[in-house]
C-alpha atoms as a PDB file:
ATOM      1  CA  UNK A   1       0.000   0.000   0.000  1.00  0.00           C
ATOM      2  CA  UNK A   2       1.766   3.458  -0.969  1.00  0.00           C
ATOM      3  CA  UNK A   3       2.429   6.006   1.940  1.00  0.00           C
ATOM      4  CA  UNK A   4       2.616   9.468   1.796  1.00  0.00           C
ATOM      5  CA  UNK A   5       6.319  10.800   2.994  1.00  0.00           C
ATOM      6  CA  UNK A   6       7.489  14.041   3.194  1.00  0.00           C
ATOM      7  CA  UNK A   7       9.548  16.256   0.756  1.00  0.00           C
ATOM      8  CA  UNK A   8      11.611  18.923   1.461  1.00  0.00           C
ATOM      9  CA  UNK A   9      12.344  20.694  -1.464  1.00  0.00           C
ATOM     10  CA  UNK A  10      10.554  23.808  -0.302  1.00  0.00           C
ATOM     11  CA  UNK A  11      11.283  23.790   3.272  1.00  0.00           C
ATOM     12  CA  UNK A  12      14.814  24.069   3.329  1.00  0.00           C
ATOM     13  CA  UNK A  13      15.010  27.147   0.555  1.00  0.00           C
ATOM     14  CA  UNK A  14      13.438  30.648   0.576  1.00  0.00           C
ATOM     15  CA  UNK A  15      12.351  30.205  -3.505  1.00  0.00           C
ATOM     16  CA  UNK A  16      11.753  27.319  -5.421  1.00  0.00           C
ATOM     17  CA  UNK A  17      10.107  25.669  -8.381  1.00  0.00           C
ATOM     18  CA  UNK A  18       6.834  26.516  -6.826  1.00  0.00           C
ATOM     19  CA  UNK A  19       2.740  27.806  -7.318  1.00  0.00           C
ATOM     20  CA  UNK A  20       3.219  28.710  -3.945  1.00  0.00           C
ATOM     21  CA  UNK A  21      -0.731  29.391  -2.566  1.00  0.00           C
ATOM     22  CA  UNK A  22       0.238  32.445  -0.170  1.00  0.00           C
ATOM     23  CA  UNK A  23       3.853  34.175   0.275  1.00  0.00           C
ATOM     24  CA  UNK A  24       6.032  33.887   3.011  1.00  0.00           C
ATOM     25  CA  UNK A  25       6.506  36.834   5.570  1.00  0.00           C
ATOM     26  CA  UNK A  26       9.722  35.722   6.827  1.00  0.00           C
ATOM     27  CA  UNK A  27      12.207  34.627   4.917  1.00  0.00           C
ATOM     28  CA  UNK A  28      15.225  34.067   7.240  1.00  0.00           C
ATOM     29  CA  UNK A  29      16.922  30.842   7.997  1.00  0.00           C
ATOM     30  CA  UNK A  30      15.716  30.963  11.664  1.00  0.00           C
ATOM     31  CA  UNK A  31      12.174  30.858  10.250  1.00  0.00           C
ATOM     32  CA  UNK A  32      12.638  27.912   8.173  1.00  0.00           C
ATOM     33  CA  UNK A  33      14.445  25.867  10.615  1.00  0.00           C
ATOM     34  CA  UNK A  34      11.547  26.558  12.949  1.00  0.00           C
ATOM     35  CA  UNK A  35       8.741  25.885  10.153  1.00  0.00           C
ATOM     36  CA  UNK A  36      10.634  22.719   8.920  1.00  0.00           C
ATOM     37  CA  UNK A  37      10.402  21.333  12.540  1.00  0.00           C
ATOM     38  CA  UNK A  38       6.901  22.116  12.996  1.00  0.00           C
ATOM     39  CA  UNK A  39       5.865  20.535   9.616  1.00  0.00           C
ATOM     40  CA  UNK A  40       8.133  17.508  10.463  1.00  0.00           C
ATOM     41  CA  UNK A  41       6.789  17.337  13.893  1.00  0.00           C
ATOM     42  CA  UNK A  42       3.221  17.017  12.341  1.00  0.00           C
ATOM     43  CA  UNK A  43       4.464  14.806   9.879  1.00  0.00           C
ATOM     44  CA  UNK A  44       5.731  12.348  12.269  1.00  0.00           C
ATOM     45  CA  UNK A  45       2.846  12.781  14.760  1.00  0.00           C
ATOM     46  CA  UNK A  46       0.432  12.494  11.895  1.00  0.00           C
ATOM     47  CA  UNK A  47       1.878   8.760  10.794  1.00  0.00           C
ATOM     48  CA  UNK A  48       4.315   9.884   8.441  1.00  0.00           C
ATOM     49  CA  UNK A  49       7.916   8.059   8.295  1.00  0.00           C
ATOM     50  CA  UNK A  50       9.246   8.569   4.954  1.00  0.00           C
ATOM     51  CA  UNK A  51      11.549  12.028   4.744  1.00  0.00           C
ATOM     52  CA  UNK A  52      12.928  12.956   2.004  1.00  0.00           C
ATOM     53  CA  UNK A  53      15.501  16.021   1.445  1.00  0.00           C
ATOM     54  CA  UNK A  54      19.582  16.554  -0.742  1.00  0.00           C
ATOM     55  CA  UNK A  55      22.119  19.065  -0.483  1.00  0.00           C
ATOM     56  CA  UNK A  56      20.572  21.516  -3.119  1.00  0.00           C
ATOM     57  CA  UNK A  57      17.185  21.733  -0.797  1.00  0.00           C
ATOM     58  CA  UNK A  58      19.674  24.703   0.996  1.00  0.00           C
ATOM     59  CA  UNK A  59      19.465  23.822   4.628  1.00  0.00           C
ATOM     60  CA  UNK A  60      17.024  21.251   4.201  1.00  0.00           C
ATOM     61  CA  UNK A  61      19.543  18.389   4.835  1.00  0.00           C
ATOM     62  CA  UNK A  62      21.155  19.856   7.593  1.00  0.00           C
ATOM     63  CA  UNK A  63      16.975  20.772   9.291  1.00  0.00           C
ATOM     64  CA  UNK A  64      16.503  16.699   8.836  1.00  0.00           C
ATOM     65  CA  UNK A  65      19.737  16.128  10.405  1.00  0.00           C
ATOM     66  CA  UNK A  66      19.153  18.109  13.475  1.00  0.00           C
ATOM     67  CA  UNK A  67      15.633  17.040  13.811  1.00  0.00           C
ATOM     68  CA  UNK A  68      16.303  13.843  13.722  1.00  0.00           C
ATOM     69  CA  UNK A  69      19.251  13.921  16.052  1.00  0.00           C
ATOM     70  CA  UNK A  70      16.696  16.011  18.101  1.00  0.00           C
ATOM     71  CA  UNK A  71      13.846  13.625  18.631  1.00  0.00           C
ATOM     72  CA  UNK A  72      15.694  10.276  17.738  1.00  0.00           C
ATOM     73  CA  UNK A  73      12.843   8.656  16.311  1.00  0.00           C
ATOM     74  CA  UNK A  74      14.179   5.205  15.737  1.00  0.00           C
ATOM     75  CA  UNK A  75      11.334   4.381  13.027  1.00  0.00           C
ATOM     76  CA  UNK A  76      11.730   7.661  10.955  1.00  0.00           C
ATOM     77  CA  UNK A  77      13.147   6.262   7.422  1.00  0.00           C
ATOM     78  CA  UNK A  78      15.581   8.911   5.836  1.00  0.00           C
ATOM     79  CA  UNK A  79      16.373   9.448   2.206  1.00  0.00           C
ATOM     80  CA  UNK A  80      18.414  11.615   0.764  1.00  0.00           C
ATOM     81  CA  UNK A  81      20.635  12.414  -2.502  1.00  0.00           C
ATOM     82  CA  UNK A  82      24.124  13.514  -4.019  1.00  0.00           C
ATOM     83  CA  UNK A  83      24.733  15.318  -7.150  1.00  0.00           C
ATOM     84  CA  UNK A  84      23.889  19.179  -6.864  1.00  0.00           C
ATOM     85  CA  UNK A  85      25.065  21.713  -5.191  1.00  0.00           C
ATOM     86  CA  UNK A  86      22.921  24.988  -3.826  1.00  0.00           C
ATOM     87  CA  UNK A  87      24.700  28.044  -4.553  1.00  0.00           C
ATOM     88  CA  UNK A  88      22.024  30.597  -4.687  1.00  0.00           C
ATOM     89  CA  UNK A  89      23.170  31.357  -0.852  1.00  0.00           C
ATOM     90  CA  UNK A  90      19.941  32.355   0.542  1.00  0.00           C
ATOM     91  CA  UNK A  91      19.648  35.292  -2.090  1.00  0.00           C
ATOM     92  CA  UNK A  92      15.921  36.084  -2.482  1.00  0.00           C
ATOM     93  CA  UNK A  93      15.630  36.966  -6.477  1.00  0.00           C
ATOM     94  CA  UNK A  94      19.417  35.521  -7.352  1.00  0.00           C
ATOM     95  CA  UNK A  95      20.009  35.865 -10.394  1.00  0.00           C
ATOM     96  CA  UNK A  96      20.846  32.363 -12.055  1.00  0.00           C
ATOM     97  CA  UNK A  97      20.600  28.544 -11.474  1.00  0.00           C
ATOM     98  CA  UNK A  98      19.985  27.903  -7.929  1.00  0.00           C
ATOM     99  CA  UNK A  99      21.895  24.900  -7.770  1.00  0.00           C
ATOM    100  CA  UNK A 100      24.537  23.384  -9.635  1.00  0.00           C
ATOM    101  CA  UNK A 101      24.657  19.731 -11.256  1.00  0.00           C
ATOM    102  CA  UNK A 102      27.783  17.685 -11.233  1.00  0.00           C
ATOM    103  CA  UNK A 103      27.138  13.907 -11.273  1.00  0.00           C
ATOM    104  CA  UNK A 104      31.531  13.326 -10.672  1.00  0.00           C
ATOM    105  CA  UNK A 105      33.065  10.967  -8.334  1.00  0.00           C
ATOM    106  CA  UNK A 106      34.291  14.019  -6.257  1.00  0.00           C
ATOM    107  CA  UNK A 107      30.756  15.166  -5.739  1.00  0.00           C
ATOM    108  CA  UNK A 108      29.653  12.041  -4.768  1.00  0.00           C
ATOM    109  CA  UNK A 109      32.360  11.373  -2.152  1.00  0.00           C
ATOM    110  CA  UNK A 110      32.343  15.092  -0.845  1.00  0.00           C
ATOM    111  CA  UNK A 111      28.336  15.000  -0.409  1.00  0.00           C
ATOM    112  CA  UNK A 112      28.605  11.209   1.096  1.00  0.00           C
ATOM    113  CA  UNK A 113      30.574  12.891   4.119  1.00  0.00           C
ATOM    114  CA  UNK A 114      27.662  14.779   5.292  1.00  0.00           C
ATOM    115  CA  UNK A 115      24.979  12.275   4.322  1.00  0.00           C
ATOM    116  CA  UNK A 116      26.474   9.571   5.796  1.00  0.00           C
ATOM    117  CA  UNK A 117      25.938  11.014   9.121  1.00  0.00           C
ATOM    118  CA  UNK A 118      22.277  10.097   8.512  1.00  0.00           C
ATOM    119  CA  UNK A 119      22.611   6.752   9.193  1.00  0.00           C
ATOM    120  CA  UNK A 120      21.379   4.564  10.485  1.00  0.00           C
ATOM    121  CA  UNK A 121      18.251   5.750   9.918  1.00  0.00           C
ATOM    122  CA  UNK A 122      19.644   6.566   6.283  1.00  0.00           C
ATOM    123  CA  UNK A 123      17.501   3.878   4.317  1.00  0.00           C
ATOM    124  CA  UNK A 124      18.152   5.283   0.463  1.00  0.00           C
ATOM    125  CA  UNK A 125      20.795   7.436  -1.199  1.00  0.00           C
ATOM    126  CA  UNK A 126      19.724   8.232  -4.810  1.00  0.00           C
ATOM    127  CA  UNK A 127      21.617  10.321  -7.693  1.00  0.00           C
ATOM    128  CA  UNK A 128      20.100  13.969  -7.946  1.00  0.00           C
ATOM    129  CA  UNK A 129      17.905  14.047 -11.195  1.00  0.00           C
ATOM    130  CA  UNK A 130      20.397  11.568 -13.116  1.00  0.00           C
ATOM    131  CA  UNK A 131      20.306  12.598 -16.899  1.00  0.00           C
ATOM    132  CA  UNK A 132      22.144  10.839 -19.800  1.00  0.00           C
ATOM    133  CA  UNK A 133      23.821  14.134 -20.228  1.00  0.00           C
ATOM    134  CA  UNK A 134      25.266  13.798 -17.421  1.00  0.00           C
ATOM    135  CA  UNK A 135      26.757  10.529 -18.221  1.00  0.00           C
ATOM    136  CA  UNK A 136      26.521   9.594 -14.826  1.00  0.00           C
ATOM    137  CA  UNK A 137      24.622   5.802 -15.706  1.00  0.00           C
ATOM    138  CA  UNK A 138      28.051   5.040 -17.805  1.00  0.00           C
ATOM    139  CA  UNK A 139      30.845   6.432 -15.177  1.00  0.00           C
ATOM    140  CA  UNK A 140      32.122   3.181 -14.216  1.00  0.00           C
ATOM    141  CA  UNK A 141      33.611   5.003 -11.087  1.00  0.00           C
ATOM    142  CA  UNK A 142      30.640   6.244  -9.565  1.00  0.00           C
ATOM    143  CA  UNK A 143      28.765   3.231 -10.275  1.00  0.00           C
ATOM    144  CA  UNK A 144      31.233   0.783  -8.529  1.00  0.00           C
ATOM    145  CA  UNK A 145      31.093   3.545  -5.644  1.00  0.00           C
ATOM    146  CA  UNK A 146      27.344   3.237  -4.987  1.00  0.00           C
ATOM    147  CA  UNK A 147      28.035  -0.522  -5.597  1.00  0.00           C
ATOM    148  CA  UNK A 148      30.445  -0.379  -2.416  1.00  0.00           C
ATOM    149  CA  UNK A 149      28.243   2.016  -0.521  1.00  0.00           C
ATOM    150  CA  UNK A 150      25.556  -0.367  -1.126  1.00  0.00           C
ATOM    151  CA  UNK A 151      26.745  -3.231   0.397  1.00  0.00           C
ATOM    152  CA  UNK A 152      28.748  -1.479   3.396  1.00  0.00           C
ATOM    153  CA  UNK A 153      25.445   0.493   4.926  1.00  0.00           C
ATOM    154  CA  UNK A 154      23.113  -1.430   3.265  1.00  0.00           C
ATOM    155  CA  UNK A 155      21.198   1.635   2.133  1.00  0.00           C
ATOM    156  CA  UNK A 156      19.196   1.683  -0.757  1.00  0.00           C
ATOM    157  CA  UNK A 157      20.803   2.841  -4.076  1.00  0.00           C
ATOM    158  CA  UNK A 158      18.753   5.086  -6.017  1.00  0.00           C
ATOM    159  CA  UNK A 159      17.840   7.836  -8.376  1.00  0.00           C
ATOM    160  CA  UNK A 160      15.723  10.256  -9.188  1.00  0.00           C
ATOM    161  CA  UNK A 161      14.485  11.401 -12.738  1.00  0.00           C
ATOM    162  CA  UNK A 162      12.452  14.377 -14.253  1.00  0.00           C
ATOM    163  CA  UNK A 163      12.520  15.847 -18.079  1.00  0.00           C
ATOM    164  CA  UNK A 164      11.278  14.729 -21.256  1.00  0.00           C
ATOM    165  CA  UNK A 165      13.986  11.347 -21.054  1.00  0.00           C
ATOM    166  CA  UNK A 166      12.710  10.357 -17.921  1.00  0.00           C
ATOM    167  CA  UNK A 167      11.087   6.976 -19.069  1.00  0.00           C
ATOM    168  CA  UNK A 168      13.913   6.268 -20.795  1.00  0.00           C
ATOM    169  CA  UNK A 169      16.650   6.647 -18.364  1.00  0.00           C
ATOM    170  CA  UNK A 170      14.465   4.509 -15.938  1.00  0.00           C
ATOM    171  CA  UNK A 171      14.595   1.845 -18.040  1.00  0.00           C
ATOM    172  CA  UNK A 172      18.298   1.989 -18.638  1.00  0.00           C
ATOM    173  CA  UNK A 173      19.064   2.579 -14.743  1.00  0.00           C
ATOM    174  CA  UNK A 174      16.838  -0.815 -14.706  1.00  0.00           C
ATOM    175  CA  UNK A 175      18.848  -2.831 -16.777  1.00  0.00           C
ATOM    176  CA  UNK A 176      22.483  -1.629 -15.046  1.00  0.00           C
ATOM    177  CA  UNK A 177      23.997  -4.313 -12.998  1.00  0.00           C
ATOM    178  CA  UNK A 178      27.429  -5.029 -10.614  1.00  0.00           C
ATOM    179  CA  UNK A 179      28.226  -8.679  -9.942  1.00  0.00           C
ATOM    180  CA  UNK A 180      25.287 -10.365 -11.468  1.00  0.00           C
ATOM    181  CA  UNK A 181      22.648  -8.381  -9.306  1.00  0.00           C
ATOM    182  CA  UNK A 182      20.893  -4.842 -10.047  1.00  0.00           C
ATOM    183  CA  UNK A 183      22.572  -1.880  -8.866  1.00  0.00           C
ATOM    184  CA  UNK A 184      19.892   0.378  -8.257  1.00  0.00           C
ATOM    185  CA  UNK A 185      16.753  -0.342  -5.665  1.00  0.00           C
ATOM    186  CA  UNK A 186      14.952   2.907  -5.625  1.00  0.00           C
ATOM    187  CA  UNK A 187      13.628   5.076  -8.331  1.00  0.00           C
ATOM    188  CA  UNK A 188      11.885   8.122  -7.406  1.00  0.00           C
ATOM    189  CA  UNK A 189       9.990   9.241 -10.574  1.00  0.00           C
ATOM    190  CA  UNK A 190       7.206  12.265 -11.883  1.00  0.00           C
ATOM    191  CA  UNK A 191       4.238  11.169 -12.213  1.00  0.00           C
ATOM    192  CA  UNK A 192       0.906  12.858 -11.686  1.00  0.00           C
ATOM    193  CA  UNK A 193      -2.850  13.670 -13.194  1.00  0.00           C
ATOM    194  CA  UNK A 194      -0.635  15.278 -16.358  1.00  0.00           C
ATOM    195  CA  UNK A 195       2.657  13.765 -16.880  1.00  0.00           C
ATOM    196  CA  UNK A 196       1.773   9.508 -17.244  1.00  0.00           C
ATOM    197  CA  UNK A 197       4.656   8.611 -19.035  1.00  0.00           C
ATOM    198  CA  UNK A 198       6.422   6.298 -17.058  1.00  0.00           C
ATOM    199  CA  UNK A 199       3.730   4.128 -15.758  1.00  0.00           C
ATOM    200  CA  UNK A 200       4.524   1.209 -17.895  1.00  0.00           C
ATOM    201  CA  UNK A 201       8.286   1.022 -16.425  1.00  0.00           C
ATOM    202  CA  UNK A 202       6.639   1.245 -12.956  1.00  0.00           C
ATOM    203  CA  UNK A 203       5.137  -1.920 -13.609  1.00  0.00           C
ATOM    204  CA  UNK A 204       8.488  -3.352 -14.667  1.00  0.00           C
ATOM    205  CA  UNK A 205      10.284  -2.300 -11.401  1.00  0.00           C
ATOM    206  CA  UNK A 206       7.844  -2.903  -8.965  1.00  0.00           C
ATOM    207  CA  UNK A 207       7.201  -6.507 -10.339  1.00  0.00           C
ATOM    208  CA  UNK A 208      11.374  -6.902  -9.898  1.00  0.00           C
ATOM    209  CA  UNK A 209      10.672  -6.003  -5.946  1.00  0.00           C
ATOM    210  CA  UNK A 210      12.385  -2.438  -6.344  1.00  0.00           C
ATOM    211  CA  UNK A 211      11.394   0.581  -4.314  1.00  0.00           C
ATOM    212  CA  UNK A 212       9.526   3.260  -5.790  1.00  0.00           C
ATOM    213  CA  UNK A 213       8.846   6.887  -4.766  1.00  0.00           C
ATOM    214  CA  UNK A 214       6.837   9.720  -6.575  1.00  0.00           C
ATOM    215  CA  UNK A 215       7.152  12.967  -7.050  1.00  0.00           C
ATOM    216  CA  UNK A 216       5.605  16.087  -7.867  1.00  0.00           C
ATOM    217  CA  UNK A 217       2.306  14.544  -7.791  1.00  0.00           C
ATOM    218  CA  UNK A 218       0.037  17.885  -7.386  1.00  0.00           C
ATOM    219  CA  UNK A 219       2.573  18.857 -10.987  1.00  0.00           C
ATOM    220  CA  UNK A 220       4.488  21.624  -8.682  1.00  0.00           C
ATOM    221  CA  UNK A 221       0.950  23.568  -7.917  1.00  0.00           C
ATOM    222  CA  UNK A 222      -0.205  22.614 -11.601  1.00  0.00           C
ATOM    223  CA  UNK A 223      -2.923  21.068 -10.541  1.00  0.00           C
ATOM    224  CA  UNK A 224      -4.721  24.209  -8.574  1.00  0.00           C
ATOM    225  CA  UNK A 225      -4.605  26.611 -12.003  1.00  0.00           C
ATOM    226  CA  UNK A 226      -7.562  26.343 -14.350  1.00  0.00           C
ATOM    227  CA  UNK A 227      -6.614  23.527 -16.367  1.00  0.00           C
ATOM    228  CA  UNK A 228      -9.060  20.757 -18.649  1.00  0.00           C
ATOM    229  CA  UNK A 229      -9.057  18.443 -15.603  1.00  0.00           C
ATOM    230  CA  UNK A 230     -10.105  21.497 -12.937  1.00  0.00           C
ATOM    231  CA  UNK A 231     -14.100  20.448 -13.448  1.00  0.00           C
ATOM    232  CA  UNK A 232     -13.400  16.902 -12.657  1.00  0.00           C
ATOM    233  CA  UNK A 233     -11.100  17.574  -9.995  1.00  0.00           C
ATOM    234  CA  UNK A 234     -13.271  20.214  -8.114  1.00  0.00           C
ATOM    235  CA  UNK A 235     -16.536  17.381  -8.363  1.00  0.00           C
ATOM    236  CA  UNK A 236     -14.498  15.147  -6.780  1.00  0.00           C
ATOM    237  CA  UNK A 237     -12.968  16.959  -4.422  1.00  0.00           C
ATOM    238  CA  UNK A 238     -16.319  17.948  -3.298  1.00  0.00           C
ATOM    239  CA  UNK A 239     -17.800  14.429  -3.285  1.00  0.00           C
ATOM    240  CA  UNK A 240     -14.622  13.137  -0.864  1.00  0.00           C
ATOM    241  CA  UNK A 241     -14.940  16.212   0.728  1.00  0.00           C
ATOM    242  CA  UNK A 242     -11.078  17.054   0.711  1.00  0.00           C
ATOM    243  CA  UNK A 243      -8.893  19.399  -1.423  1.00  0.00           C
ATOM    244  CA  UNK A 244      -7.907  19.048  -5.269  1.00  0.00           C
ATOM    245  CA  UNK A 245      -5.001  18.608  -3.649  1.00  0.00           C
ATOM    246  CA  UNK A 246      -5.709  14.969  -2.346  1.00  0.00           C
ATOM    247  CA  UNK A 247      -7.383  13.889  -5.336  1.00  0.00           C
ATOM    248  CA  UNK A 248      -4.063  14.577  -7.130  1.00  0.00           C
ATOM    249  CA  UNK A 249      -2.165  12.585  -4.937  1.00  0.00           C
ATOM    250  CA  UNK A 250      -4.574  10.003  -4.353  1.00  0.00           C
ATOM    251  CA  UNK A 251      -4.994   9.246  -8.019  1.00  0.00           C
ATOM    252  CA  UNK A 252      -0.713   8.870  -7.847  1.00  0.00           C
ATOM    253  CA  UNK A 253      -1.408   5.986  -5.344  1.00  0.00           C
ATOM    254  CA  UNK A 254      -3.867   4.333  -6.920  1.00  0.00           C
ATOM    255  CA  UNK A 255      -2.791   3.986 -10.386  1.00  0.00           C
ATOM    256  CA  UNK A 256       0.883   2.685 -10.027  1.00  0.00           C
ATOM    257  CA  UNK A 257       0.912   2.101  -6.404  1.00  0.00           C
ATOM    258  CA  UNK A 258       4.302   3.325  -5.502  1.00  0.00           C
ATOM    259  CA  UNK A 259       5.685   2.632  -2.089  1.00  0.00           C
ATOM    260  CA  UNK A 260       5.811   6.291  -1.329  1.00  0.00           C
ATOM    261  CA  UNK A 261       4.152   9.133  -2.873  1.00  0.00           C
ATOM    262  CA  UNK A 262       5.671  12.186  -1.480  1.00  0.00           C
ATOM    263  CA  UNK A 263       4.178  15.330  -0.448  1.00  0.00           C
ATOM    264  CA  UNK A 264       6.142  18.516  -0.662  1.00  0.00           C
ATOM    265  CA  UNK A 265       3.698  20.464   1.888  1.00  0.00           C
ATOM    266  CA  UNK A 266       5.669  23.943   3.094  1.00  0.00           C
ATOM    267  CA  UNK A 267       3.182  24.383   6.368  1.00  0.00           C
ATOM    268  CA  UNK A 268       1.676  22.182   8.223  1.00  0.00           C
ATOM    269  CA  UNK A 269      -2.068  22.753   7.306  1.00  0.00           C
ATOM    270  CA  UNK A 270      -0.921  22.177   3.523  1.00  0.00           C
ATOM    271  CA  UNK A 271       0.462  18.727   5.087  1.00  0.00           C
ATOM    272  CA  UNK A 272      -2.326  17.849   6.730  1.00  0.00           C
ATOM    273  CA  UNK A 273      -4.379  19.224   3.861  1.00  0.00           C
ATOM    274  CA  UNK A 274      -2.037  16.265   1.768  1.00  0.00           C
ATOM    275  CA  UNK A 275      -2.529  13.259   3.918  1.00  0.00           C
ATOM    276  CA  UNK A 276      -6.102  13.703   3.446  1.00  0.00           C
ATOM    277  CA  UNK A 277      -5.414  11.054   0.343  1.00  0.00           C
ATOM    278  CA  UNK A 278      -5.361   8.463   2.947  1.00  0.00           C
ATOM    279  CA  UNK A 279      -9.086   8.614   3.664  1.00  0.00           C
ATOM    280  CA  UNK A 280     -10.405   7.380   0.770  1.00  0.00           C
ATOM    281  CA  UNK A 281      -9.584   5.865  -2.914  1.00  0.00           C
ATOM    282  CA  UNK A 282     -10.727   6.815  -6.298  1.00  0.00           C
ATOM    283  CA  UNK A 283     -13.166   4.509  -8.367  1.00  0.00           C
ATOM    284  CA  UNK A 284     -11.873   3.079 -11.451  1.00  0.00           C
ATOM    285  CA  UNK A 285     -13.999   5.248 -13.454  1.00  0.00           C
ATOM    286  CA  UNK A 286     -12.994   8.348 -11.810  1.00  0.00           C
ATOM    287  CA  UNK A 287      -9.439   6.951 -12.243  1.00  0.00           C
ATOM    288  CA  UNK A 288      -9.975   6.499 -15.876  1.00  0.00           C
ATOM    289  CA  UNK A 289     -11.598   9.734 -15.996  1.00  0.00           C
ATOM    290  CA  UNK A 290      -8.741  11.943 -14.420  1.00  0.00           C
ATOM    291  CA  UNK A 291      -6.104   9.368 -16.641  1.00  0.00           C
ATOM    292  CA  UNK A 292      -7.431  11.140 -19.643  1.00  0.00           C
ATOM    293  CA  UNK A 293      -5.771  14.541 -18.959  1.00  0.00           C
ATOM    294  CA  UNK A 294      -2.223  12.852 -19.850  1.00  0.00           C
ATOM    295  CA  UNK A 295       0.185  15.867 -21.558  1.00  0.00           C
ATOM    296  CA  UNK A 296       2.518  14.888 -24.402  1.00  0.00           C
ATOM    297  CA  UNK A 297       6.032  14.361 -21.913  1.00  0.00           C
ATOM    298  CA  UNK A 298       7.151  17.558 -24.672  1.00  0.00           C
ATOM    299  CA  UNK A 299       4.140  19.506 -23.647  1.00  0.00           C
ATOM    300  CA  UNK A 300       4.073  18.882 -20.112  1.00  0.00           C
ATOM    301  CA  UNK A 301       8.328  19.707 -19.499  1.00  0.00           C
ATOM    302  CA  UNK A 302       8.289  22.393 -21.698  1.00  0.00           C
ATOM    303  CA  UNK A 303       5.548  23.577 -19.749  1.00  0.00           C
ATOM    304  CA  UNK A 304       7.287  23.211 -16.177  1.00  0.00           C
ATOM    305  CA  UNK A 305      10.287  25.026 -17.381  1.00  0.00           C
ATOM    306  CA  UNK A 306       8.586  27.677 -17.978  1.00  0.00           C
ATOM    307  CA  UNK A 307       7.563  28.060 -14.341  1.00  0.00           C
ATOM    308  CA  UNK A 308       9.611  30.771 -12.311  1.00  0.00           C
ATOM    309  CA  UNK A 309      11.159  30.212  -8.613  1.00  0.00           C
ATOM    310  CA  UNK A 310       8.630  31.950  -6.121  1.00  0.00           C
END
């Protein structure tokens, strides 16, 4: 049965990729520490266990860390990532990519020294938004690295994907393998009411045992604009009597039943507004009726790059 975990993308950063519903009066670090804890604390009172940050989330790795170390609790599952670096140095406005991809051996080892001090509650470490560009799926190096960090911890090797290529560097990641066995266990994937692409693959991985996570499930706020599926989704919102919000993520669950589908709430009432998804599930016609709102991968990507950090 998928779970809803928590995301940290927007917690640990004063902008992001965002349709944020209302700003944010305080911007300072103090003030997101403080909100992160809160919205963890209601996570983890609220049945969440899944928590899910990276380096480039600013101070989002370092908030886990501290909570964590804070309330020890021994059931939380961690997950976090390597591969980008956040430079925009808690600059509101800053002009130019807020983090910095580099999928090297160096990166991996220098980010592993800070992660590593997650465990052992550290259950998967997954490459940051691995791309074929990147050619991080044929550096022999790296791989054999996560092969080794594999089976010292025993943490879960992963990656995530997002772009136009994401089905297809699934199934490559899928087919990679050191010493007769598949290197990578986790694959945290887009997929929501818009972008369906990869649902096939899911099939594949999740019938090899493999862990699988979602992302972006409400399409980074997509879901909230006027769009062709807003009539559907406000009827059933109204019938469940929950936001548009958990209609988004529970269709997510029920169509290719991850193990976690994660929410990337930035207060707690939007959390609590999220986990909603777990009252109910969605018929198979209102499935197939919500499943017919699918964007061209082109259409939907090009669309989400177009959408500004907030």
């Amino acid at each position: 049965m998928a779970q809803i975990g928590l995301g940290m993308a927007a917690l640990g950063r004063p902008e992001y990729i965002n349709i944020r519903m209302h700003p944010v009066a305080d911007t300072s670090v103090d003030a997101f520490k403080q909100n992160s804890f809160d919205v963890l604390d209601t996570a983890y009172a609220s049945g969440v266990r899944f928590f899910d940050t990276a380096p480039s989330y600013g101070k989002g790795e370092s908030f886990l860390k501290e909570w964590h170390s804070l309330r020890n609790h021994h059931d939380a599952v961690l997950s976090t990532k390597w591969g980008y670096t956040y430079v925009a140095g808690w600059n509101l406005g800053y002009n130019g990519a807020h983090e910095i991809k580099e999928h090297s051996l160096n990166k991996l080892l220098e980010q592993w020294e800070f992660s590593k001090s997650l465990l052992p509650n550290l259950k998967v470490y997954q490459i940051h938004s691995a791309t074929f560009e990147s050619g991080v799926l044929k550096n022999e190096a790296v791989l054999e690295a996560l092969f080794q960090l594999k089976h010292i911890t025993g943490v879960k090797i992963g990656l995530t994907v997002s772009g136009v290529s994401q089905r297809a560097i699934l199934e490559t990641a899928f087919s990679i393998q050191k010493e007769g066995e598949l290197l990578f266990d986790s694959y945290q994937l887009t997929f929501n009411i818009f972008e369906q692409s990869v649902a096939a693959i899911v099939t594949e991985i999740k019938t090899a045992g493999k862990f699988v996570i979602v992302k972006e499930g409400l399409a980074n706020g997509r879901v909230f604009l006027s769009n062709p599926a807003s009539e559907l989704l406000g009827f059933l919102a109204n019938k469940y009597n929950v936001g548009i919000d958990a209609i988004a993520l529970r269709y997510c669950m029920d169509v290719i039943e991850p193990d976690i589908v994660l929410s990337g709430a930035f207060s707690k009432e939007q959390l609590l507004q999220n986990l909603k998804a777990n009252e109910f599930s969605l018929t198979l016609d209102e499935v197939a009726g919500l499943s017919k709102y699918a964007m061209s991968e082109k259409k939907y990507w090009s669309q989400r790059t177009d959408l500004h950090w907030h």
